[in-house]
C-alpha atoms as a PDB file:
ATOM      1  CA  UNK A   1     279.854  44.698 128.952  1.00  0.00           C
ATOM      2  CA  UNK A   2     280.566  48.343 130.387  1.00  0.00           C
ATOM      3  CA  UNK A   3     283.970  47.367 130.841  1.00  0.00           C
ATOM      4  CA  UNK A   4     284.495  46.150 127.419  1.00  0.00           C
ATOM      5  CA  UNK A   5     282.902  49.242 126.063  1.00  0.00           C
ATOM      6  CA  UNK A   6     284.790  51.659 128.011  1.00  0.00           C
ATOM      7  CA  UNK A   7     287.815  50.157 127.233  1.00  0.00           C
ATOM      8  CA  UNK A   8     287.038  49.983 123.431  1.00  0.00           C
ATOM      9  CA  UNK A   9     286.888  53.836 123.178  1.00  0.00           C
ATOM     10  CA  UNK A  10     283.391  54.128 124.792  1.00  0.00           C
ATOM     11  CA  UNK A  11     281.539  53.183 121.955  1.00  0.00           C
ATOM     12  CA  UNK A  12     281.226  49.309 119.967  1.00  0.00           C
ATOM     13  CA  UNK A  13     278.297  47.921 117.661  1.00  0.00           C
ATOM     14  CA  UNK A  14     276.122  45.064 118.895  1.00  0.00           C
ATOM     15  CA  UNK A  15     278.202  42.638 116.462  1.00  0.00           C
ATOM     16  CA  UNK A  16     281.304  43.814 118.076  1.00  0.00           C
ATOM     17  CA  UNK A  17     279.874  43.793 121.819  1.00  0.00           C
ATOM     18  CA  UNK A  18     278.663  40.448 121.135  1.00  0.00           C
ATOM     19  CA  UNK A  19     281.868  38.775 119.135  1.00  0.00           C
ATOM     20  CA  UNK A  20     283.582  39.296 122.919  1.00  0.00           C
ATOM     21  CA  UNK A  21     281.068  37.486 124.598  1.00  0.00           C
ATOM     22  CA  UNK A  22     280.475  33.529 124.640  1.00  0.00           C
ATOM     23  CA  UNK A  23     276.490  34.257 125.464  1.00  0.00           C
ATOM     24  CA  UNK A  24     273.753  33.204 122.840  1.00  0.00           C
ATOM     25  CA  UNK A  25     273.022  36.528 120.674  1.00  0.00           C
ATOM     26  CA  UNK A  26     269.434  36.619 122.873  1.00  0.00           C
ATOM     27  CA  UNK A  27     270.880  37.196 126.072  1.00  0.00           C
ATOM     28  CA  UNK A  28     273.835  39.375 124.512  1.00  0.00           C
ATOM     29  CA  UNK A  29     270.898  41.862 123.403  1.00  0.00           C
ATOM     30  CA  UNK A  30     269.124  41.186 126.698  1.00  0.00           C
ATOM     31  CA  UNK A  31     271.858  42.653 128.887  1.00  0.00           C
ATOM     32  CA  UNK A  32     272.354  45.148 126.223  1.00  0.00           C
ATOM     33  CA  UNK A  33     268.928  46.502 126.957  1.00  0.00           C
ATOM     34  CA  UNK A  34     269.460  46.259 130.697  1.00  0.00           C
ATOM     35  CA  UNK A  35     271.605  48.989 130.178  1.00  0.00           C
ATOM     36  CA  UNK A  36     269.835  51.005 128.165  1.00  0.00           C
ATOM     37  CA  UNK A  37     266.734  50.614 130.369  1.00  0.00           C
ATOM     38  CA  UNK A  38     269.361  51.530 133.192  1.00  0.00           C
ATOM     39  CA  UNK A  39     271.083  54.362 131.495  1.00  0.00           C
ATOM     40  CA  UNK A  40     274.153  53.260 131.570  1.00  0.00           C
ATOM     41  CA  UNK A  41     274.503  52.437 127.404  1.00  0.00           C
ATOM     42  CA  UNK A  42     272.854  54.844 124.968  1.00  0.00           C
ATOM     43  CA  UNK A  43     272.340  52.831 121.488  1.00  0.00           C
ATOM     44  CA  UNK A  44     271.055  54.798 118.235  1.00  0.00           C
ATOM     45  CA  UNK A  45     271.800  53.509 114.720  1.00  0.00           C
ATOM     46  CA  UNK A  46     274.232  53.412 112.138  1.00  0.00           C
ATOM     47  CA  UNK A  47     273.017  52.118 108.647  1.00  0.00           C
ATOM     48  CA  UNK A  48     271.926  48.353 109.571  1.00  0.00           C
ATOM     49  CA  UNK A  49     273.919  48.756 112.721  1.00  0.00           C
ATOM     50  CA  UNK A  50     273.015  49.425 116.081  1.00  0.00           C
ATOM     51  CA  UNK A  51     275.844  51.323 118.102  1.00  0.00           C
ATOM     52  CA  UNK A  52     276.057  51.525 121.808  1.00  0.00           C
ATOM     53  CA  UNK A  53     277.805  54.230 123.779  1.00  0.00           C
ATOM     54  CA  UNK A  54     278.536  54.499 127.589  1.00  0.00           C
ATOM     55  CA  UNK A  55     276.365  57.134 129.075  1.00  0.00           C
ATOM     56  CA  UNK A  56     279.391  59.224 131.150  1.00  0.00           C
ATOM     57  CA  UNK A  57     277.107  61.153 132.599  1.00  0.00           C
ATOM     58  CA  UNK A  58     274.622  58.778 134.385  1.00  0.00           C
ATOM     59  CA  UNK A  59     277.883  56.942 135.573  1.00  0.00           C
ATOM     60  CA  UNK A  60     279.493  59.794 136.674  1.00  0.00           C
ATOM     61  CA  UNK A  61     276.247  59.967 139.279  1.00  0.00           C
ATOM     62  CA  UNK A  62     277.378  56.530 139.956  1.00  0.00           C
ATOM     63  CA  UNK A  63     280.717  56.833 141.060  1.00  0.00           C
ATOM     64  CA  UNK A  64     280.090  60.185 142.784  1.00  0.00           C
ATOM     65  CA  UNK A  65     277.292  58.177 144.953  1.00  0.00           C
ATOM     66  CA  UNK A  66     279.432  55.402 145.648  1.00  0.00           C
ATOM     67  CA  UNK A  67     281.761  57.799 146.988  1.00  0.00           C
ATOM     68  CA  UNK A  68     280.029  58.031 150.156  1.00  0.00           C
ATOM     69  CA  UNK A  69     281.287  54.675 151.175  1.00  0.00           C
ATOM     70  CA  UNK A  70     284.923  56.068 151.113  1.00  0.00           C
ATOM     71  CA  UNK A  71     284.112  58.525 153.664  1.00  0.00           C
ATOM     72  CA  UNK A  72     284.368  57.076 157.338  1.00  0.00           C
ATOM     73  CA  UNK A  73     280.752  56.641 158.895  1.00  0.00           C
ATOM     74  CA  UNK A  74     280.133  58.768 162.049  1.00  0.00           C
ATOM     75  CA  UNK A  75     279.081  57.048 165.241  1.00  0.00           C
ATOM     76  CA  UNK A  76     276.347  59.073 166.838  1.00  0.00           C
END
């Protein structure tokens, strides 16, 4: 779902999230709260709409942690 997101311009409605998915619209707005709960998807509303948008920041801390598996461990 991040993926999809991201690559939609960082930002899709639950309609649009879900129309890309095969799941049941339950466990479409299940993992959609995962995120949110996470950080990861920020969701505020639009009309009758509810819009979700990829929280750069949080991943940013993301990627820069997983960084530290590039690095070479040290042997001590």
């Amino acid at each position: 779902m991040l993926l999809t997101v991201h690559f939609r311009g960082g930002s899709m409605t639950a309609g649009e999230i879900a129309g890309r998915f095969k799941h049941a619209w339950p466990t479409t707005t299940r993992h959609l709260q995962v995120l949110v709960d996470a950080g990861l998807l920020q969701a505020h509303r639009e009309g009758r709409q509810r819009v979700y948008q990829l929280n750069r920041d949080k991943l940013e801390v993301i990627l820069d942690w997983i960084g530290w598996f590039k690095k070479p461990a040290v042997s001590r």
